[in-house]
PDB file of N, CA and C in Angstrom:
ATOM      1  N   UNK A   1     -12.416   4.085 -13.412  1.00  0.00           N
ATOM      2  CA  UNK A   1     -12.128   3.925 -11.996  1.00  0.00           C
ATOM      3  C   UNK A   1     -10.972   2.963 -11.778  1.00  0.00           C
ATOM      4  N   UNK A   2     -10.804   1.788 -12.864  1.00  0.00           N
ATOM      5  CA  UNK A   2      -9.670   1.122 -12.017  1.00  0.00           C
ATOM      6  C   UNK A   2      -8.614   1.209 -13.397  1.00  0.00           C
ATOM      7  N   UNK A   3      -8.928   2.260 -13.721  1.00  0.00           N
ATOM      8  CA  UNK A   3      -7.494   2.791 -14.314  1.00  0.00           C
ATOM      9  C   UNK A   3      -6.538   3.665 -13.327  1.00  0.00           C
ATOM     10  N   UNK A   4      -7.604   4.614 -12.438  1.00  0.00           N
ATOM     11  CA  UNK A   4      -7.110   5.185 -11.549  1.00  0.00           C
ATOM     12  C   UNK A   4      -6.418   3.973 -10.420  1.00  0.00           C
ATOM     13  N   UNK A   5      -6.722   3.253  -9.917  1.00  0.00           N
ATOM     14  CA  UNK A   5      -6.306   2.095  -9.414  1.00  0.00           C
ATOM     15  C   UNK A   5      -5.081   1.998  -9.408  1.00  0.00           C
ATOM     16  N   UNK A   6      -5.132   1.406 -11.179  1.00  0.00           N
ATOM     17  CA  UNK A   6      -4.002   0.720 -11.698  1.00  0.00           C
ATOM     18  C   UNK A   6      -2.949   1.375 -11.216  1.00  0.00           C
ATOM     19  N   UNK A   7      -3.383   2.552 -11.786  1.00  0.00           N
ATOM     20  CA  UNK A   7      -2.171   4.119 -11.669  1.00  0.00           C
ATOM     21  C   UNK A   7      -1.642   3.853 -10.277  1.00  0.00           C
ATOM     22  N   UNK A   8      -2.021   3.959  -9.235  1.00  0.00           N
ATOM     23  CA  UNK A   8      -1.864   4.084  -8.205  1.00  0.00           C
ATOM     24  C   UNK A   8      -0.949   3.379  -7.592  1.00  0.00           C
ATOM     25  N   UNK A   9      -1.552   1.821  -7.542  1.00  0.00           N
ATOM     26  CA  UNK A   9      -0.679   0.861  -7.347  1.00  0.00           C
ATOM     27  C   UNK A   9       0.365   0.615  -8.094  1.00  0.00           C
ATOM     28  N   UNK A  10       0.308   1.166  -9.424  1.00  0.00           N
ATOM     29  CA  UNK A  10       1.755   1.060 -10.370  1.00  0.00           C
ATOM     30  C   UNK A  10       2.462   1.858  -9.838  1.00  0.00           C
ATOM     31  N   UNK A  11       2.322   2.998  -9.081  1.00  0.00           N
ATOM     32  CA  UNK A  11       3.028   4.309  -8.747  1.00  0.00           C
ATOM     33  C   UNK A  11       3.841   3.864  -7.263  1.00  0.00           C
ATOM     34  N   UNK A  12       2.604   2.991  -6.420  1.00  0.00           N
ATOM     35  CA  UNK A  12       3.038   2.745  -5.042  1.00  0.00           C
ATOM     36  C   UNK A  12       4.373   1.700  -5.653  1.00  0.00           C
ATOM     37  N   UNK A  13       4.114   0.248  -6.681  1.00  0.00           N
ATOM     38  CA  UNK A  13       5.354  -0.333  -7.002  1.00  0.00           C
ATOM     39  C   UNK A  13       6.265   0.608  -7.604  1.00  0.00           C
ATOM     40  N   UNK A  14       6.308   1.485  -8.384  1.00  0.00           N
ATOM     41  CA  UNK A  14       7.739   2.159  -8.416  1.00  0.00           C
ATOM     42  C   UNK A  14       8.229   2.703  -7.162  1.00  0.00           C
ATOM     43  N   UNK A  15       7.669   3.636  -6.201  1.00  0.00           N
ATOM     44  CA  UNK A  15       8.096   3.762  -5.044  1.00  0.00           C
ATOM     45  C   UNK A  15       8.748   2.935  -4.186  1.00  0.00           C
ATOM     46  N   UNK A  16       7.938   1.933  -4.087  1.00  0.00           N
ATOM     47  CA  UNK A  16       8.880  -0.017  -3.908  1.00  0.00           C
ATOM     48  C   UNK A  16      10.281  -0.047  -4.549  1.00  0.00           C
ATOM     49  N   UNK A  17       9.840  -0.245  -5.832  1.00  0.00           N
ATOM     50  CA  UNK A  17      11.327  -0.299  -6.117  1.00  0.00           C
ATOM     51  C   UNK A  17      12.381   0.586  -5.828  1.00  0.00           C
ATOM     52  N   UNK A  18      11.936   1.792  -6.431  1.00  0.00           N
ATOM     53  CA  UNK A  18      13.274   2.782  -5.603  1.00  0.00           C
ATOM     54  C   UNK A  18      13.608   2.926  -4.473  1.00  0.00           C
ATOM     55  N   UNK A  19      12.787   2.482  -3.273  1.00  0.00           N
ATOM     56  CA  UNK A  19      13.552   2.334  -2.089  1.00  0.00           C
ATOM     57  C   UNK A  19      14.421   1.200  -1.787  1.00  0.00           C
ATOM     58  N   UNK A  20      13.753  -0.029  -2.716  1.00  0.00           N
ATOM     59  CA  UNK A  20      14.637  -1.349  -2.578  1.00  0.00           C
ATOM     60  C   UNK A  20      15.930  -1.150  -3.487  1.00  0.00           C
ATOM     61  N   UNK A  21      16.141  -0.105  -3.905  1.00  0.00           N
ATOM     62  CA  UNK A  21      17.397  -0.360  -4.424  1.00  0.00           C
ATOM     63  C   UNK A  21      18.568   0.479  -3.676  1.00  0.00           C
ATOM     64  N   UNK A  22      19.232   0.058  -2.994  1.00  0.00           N
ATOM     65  CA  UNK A  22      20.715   0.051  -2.177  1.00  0.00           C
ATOM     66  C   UNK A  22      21.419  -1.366  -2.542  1.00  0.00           C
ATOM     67  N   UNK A  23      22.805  -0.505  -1.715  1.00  0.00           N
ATOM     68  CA  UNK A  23      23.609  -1.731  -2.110  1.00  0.00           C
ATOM     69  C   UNK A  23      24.089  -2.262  -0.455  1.00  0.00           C
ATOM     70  N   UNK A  24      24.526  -3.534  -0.525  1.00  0.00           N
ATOM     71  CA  UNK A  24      24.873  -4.596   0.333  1.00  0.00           C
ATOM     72  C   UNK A  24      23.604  -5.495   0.861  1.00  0.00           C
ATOM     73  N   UNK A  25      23.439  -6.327   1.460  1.00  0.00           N
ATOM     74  CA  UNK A  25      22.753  -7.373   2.211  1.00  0.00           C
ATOM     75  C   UNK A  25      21.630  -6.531   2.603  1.00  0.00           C
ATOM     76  N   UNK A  26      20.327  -7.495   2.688  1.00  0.00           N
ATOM     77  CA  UNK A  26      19.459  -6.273   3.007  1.00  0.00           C
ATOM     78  C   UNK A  26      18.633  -7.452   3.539  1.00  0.00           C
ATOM     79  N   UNK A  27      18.047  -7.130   4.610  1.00  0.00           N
ATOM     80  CA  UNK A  27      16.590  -8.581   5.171  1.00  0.00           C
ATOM     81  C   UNK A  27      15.258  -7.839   4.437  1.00  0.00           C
ATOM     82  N   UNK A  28      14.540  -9.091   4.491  1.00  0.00           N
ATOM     83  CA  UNK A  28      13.039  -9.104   3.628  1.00  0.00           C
ATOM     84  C   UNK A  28      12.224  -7.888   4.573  1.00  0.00           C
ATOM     85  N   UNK A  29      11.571  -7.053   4.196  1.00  0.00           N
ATOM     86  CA  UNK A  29      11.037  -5.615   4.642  1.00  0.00           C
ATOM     87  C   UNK A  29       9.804  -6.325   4.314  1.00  0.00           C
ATOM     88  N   UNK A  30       8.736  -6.426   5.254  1.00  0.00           N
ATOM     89  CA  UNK A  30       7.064  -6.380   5.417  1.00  0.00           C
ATOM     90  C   UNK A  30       6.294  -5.464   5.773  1.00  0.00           C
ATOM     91  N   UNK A  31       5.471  -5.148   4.641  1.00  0.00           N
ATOM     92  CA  UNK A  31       5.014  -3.837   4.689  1.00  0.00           C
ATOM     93  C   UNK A  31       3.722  -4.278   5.021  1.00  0.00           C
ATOM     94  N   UNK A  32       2.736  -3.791   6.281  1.00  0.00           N
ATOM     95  CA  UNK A  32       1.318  -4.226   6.963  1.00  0.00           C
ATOM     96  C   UNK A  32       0.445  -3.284   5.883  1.00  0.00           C
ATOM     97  N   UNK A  33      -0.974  -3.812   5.534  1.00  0.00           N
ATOM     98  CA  UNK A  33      -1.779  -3.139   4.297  1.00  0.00           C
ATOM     99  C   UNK A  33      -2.773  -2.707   5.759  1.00  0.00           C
ATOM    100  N   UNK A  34      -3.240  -1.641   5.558  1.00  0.00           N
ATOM    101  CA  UNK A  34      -4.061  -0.940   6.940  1.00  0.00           C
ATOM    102  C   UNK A  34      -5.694  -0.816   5.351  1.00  0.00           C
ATOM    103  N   UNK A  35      -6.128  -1.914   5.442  1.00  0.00           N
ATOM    104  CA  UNK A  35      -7.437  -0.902   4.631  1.00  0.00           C
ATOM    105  C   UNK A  35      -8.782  -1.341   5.183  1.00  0.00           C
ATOM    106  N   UNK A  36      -9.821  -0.932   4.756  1.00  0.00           N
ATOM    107  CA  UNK A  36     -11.052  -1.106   5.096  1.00  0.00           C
ATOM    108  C   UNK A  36     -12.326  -2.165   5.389  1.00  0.00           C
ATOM    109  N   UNK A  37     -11.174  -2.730   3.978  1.00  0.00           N
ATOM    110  CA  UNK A  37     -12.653  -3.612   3.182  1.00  0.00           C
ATOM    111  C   UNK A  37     -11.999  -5.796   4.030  1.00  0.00           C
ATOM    112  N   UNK A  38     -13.188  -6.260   4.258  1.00  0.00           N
ATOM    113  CA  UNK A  38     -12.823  -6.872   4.706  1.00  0.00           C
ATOM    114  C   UNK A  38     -11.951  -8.338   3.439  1.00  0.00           C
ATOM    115  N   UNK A  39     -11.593  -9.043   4.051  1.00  0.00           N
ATOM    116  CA  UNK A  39     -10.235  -9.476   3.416  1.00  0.00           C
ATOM    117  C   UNK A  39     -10.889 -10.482   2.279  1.00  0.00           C
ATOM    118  N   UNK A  40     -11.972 -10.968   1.975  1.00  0.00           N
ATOM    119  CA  UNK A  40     -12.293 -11.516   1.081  1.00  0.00           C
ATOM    120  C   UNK A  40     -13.287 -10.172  -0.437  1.00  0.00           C
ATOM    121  N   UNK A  41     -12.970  -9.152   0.072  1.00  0.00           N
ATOM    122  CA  UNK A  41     -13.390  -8.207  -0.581  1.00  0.00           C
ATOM    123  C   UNK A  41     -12.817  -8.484  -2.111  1.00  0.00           C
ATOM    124  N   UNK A  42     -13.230  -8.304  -3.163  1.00  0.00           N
ATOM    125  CA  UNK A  42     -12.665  -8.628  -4.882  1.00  0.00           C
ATOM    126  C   UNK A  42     -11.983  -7.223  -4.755  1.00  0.00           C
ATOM    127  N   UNK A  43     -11.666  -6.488  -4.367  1.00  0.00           N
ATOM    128  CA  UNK A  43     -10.728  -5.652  -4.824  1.00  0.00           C
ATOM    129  C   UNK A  43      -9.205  -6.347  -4.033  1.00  0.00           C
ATOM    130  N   UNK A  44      -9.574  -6.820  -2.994  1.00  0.00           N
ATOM    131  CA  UNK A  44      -8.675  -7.440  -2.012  1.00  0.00           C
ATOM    132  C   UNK A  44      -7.555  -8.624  -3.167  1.00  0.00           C
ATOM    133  N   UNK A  45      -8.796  -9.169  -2.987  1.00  0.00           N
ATOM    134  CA  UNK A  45      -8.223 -10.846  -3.787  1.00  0.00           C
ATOM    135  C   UNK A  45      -7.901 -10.560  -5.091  1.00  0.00           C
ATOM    136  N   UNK A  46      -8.476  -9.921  -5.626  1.00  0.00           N
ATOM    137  CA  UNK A  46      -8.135  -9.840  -7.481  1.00  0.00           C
ATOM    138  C   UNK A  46      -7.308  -8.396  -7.880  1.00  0.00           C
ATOM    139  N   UNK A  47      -7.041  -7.536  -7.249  1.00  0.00           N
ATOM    140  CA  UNK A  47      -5.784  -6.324  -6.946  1.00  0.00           C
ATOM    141  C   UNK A  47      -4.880  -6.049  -5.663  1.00  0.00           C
ATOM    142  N   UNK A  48      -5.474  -6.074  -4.663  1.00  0.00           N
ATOM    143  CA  UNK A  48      -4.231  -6.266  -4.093  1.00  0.00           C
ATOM    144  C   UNK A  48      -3.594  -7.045  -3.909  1.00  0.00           C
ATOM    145  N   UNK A  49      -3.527  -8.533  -3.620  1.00  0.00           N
ATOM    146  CA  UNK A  49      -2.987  -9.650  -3.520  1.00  0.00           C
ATOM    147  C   UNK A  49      -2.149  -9.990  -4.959  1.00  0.00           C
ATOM    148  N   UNK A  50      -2.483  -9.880  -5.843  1.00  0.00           N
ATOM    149  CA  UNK A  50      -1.762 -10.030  -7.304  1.00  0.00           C
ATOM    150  C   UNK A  50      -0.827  -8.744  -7.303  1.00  0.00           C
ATOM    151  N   UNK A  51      -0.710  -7.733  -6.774  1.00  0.00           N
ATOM    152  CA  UNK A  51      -0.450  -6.351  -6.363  1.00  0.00           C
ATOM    153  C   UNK A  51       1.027  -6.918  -5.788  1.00  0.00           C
ATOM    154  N   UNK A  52       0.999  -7.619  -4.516  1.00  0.00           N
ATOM    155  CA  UNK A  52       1.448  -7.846  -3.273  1.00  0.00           C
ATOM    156  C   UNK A  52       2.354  -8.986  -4.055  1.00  0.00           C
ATOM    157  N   UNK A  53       2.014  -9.978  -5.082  1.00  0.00           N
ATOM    158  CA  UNK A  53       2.995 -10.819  -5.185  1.00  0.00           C
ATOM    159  C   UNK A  53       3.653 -10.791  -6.176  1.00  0.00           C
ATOM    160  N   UNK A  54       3.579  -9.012  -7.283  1.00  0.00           N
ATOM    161  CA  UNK A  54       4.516  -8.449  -8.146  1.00  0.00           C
ATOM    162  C   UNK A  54       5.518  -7.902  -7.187  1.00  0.00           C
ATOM    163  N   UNK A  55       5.098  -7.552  -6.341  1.00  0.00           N
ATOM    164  CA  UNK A  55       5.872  -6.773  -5.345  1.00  0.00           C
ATOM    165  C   UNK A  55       7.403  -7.551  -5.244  1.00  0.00           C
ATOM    166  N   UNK A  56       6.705  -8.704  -4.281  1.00  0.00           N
ATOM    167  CA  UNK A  56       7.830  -9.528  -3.576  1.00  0.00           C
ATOM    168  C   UNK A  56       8.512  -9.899  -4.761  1.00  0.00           C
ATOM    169  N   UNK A  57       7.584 -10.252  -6.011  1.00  0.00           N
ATOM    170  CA  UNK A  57       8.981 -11.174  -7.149  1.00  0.00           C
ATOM    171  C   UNK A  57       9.710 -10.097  -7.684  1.00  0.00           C
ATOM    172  N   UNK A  58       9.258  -8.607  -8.095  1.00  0.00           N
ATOM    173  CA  UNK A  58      10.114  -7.660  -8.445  1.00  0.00           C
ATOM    174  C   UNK A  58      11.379  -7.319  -7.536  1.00  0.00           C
ATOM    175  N   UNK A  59      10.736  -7.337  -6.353  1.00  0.00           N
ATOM    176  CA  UNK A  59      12.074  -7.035  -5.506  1.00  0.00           C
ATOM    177  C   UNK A  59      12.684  -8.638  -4.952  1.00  0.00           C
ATOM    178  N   UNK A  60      12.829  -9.489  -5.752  1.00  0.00           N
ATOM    179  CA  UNK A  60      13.329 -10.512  -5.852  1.00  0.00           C
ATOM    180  C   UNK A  60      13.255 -11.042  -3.749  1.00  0.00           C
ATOM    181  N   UNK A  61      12.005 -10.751  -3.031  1.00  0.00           N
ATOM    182  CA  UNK A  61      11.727 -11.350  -2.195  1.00  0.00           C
ATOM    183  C   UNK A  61      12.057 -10.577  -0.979  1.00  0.00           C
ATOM    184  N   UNK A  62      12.684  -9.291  -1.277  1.00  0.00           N
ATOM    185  CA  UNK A  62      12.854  -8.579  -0.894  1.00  0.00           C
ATOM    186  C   UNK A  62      11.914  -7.723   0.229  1.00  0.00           C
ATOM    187  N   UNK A  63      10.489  -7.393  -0.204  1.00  0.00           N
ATOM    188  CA  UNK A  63       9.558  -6.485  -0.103  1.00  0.00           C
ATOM    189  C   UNK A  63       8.073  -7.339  -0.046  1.00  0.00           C
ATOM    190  N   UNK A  64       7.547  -7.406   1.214  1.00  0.00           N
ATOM    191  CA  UNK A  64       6.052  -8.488   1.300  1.00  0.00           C
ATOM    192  C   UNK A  64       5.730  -7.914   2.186  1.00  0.00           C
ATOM    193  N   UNK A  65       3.871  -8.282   0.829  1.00  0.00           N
ATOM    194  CA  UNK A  65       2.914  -7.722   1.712  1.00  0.00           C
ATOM    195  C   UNK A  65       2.355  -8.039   2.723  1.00  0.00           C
ATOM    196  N   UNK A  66       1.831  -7.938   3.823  1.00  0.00           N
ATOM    197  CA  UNK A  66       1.065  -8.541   5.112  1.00  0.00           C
ATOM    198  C   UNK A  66      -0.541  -8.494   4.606  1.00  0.00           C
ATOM    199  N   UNK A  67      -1.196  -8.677   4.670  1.00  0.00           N
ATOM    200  CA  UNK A  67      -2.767  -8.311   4.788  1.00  0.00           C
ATOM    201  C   UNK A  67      -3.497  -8.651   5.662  1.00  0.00           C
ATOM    202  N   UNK A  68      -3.300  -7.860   6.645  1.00  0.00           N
ATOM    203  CA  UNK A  68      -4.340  -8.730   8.061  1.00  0.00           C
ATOM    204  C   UNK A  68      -5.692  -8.598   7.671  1.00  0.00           C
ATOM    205  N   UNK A  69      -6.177  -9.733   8.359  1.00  0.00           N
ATOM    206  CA  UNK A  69      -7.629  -9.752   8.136  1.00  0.00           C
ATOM    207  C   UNK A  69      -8.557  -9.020   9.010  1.00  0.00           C
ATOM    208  N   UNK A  70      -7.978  -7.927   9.625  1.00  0.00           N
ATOM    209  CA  UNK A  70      -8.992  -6.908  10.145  1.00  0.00           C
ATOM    210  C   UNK A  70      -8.501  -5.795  10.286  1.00  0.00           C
ATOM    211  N   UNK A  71      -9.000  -4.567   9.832  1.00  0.00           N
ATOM    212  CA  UNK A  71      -8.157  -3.016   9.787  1.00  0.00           C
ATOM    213  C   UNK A  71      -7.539  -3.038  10.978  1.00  0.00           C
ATOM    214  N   UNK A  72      -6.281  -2.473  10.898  1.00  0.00           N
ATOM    215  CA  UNK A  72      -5.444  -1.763  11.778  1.00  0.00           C
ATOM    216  C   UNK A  72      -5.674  -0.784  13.225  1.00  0.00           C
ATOM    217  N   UNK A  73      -6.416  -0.108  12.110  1.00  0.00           N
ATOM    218  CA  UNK A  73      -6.914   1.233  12.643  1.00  0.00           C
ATOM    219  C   UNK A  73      -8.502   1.511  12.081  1.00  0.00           C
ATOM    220  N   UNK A  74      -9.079   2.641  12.882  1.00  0.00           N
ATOM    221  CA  UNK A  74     -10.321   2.803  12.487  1.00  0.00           C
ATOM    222  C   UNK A  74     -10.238   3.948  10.862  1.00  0.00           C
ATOM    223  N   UNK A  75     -11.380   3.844   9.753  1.00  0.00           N
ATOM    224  CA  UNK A  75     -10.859   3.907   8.603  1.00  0.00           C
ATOM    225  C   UNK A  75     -10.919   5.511   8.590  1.00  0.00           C
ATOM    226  N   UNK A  76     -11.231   6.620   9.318  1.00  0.00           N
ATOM    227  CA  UNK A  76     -10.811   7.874   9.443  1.00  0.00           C
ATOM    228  C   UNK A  76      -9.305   7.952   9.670  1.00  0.00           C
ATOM    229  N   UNK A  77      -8.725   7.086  10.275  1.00  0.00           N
ATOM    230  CA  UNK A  77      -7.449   7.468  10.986  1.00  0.00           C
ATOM    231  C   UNK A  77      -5.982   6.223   9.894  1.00  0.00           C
ATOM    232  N   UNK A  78      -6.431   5.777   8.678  1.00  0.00           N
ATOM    233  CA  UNK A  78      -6.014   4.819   7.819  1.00  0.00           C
ATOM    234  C   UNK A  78      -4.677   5.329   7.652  1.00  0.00           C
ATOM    235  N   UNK A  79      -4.357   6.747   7.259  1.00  0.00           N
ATOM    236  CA  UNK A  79      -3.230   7.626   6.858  1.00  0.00           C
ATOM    237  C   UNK A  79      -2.161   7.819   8.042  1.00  0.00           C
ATOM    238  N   UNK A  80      -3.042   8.001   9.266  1.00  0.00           N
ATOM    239  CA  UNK A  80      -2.090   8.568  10.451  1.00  0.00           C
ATOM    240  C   UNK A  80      -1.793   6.951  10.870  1.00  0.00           C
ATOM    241  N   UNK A  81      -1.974   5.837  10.507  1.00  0.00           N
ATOM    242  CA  UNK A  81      -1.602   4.920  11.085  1.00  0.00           C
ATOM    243  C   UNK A  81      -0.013   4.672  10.597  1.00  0.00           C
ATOM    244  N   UNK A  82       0.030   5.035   8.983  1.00  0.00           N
ATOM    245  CA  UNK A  82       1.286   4.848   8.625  1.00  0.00           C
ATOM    246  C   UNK A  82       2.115   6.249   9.220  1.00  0.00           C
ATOM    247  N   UNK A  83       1.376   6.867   9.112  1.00  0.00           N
ATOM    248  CA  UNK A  83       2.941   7.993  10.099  1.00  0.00           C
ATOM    249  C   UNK A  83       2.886   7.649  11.303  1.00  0.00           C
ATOM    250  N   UNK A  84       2.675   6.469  11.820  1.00  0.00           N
ATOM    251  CA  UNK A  84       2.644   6.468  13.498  1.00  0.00           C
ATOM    252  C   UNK A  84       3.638   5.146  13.337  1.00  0.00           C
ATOM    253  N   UNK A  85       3.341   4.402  12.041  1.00  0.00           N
ATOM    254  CA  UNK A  85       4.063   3.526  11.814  1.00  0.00           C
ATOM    255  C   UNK A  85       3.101   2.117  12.340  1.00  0.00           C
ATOM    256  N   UNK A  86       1.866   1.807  12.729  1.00  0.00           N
ATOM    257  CA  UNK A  86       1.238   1.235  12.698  1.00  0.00           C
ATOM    258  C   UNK A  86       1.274   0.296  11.558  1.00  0.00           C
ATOM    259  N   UNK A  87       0.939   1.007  10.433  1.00  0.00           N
ATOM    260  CA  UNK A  87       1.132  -0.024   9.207  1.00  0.00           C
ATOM    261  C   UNK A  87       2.357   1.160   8.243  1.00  0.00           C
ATOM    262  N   UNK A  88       2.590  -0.208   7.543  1.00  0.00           N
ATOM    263  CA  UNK A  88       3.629   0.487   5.998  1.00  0.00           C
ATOM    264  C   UNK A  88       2.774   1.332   5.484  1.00  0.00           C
ATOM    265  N   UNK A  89       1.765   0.656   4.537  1.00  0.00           N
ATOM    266  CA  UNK A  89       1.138   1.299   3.897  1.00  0.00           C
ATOM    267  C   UNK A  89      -0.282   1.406   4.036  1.00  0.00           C
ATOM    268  N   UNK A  90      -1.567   1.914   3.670  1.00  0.00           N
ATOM    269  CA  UNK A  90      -2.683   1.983   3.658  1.00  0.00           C
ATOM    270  C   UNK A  90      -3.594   2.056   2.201  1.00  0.00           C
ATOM    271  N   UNK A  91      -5.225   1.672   2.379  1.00  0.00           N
ATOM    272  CA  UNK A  91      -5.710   2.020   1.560  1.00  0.00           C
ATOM    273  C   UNK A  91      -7.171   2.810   2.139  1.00  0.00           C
ATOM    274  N   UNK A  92      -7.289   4.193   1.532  1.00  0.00           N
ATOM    275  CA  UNK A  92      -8.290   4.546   2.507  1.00  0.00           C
ATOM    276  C   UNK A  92      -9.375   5.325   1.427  1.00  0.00           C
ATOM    277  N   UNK A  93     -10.198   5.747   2.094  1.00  0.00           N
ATOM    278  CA  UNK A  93     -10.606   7.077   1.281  1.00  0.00           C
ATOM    279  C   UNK A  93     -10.243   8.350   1.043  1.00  0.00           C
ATOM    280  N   UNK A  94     -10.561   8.783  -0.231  1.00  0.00           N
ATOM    281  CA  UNK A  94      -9.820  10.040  -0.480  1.00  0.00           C
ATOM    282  C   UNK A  94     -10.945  11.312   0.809  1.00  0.00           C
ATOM    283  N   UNK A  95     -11.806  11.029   0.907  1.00  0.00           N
ATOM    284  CA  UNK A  95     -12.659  11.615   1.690  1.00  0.00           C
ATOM    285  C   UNK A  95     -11.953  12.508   2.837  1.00  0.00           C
ATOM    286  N   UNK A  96     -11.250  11.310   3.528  1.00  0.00           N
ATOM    287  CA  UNK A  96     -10.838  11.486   4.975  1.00  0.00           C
ATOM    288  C   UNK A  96      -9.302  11.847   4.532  1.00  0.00           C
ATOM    289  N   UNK A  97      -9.019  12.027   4.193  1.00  0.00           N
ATOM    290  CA  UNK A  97      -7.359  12.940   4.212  1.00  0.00           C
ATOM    291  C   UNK A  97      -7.382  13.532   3.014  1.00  0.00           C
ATOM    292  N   UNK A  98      -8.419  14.221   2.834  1.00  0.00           N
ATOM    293  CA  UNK A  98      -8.003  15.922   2.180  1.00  0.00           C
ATOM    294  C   UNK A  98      -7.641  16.996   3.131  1.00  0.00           C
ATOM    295  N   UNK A  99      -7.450  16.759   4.617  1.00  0.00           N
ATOM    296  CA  UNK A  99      -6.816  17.441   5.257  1.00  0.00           C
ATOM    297  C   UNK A  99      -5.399  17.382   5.784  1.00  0.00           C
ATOM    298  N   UNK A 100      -5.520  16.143   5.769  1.00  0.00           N
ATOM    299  CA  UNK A 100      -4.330  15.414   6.196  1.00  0.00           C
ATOM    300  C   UNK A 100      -3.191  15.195   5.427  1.00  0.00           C
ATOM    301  N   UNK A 101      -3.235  14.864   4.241  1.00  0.00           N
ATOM    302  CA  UNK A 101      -2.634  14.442   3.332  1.00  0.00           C
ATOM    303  C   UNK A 101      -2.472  15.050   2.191  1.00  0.00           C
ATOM    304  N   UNK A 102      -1.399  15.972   1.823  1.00  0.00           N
ATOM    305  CA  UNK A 102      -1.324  15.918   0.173  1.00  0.00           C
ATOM    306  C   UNK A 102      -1.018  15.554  -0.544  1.00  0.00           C
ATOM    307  N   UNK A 103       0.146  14.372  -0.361  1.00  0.00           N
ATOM    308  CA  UNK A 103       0.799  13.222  -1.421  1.00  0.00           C
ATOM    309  C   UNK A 103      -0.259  11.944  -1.465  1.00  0.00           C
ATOM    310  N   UNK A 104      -1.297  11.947  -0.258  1.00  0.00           N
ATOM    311  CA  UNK A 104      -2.384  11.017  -0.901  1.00  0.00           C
ATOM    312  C   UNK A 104      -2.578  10.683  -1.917  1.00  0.00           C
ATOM    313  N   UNK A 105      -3.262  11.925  -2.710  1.00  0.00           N
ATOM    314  CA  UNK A 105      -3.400  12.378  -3.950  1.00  0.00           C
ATOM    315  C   UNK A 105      -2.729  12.628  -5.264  1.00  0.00           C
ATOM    316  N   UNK A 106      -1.375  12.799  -5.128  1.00  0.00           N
ATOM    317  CA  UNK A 106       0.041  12.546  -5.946  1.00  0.00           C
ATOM    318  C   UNK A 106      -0.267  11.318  -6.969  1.00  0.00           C
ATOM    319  N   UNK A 107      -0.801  10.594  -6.320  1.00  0.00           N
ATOM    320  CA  UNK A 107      -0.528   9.045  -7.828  1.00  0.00           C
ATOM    321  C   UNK A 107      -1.728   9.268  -8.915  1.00  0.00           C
ATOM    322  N   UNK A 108      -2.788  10.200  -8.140  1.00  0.00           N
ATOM    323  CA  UNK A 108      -3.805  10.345  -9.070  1.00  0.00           C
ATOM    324  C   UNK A 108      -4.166  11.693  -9.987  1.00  0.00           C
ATOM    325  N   UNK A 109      -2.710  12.188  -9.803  1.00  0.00           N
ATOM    326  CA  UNK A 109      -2.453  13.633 -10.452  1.00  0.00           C
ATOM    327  C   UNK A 109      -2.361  13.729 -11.809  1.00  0.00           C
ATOM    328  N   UNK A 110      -2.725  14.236 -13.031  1.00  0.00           N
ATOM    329  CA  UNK A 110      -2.736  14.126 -14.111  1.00  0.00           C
ATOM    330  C   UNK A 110      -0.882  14.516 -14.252  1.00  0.00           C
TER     331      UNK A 110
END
């Protein structure tokens, strides 16, 4: 299970990086985390947050995470928050956007 994880979030930081790379002056981009679990959750503190501060040092400060301490959105609607632009990114269940979503599923593709 948290190999799949790993995968995931390794996949979301390459995506990071390839968008952070252009050229000229660029301001620090904050990306809002839309997820479920409340903010002292151990997946929170011990993966995403260690997650969140490869982020910023890879993209040399470039790219930071937000983590509010209360979902965004309600956790059916986690996915449509980032196409509404509510948040950057999300973490949701695969449950609720097998309709919605087919690149959901992309990082966990063999």
């Amino acid at each position: 299970m948290f190999g799949k994880i790993k995968l995931m979030l390794a996949s979301g930081a390459l995506m990071l990086g390839l968008l952070s790379m252009t050229s000229g002056a660029q301001a620090a981009t904050e990306l809002s985390l839309n997820h479920y679990m409340f903010v002292k959750h151990f997946f929170v503190q011990q993966v995403v947050k260690p997650w969140g501060d490869q982020v910023t040092k890879a993209s040399q400060g470039r790219v930071k995470l937000k983590i509010p301490v209360a979902p965004l959105s309600p956790t059916p609607r986690q996915w449509s928050s980032v196409e509404t632009g509510v948040a950057g990114m999300a973490i949701s269940h695969d449950g609720f956007s097998v309709n919605g979503c087919s690149l959901c599923s992309s990082p966990i593709c063999p």
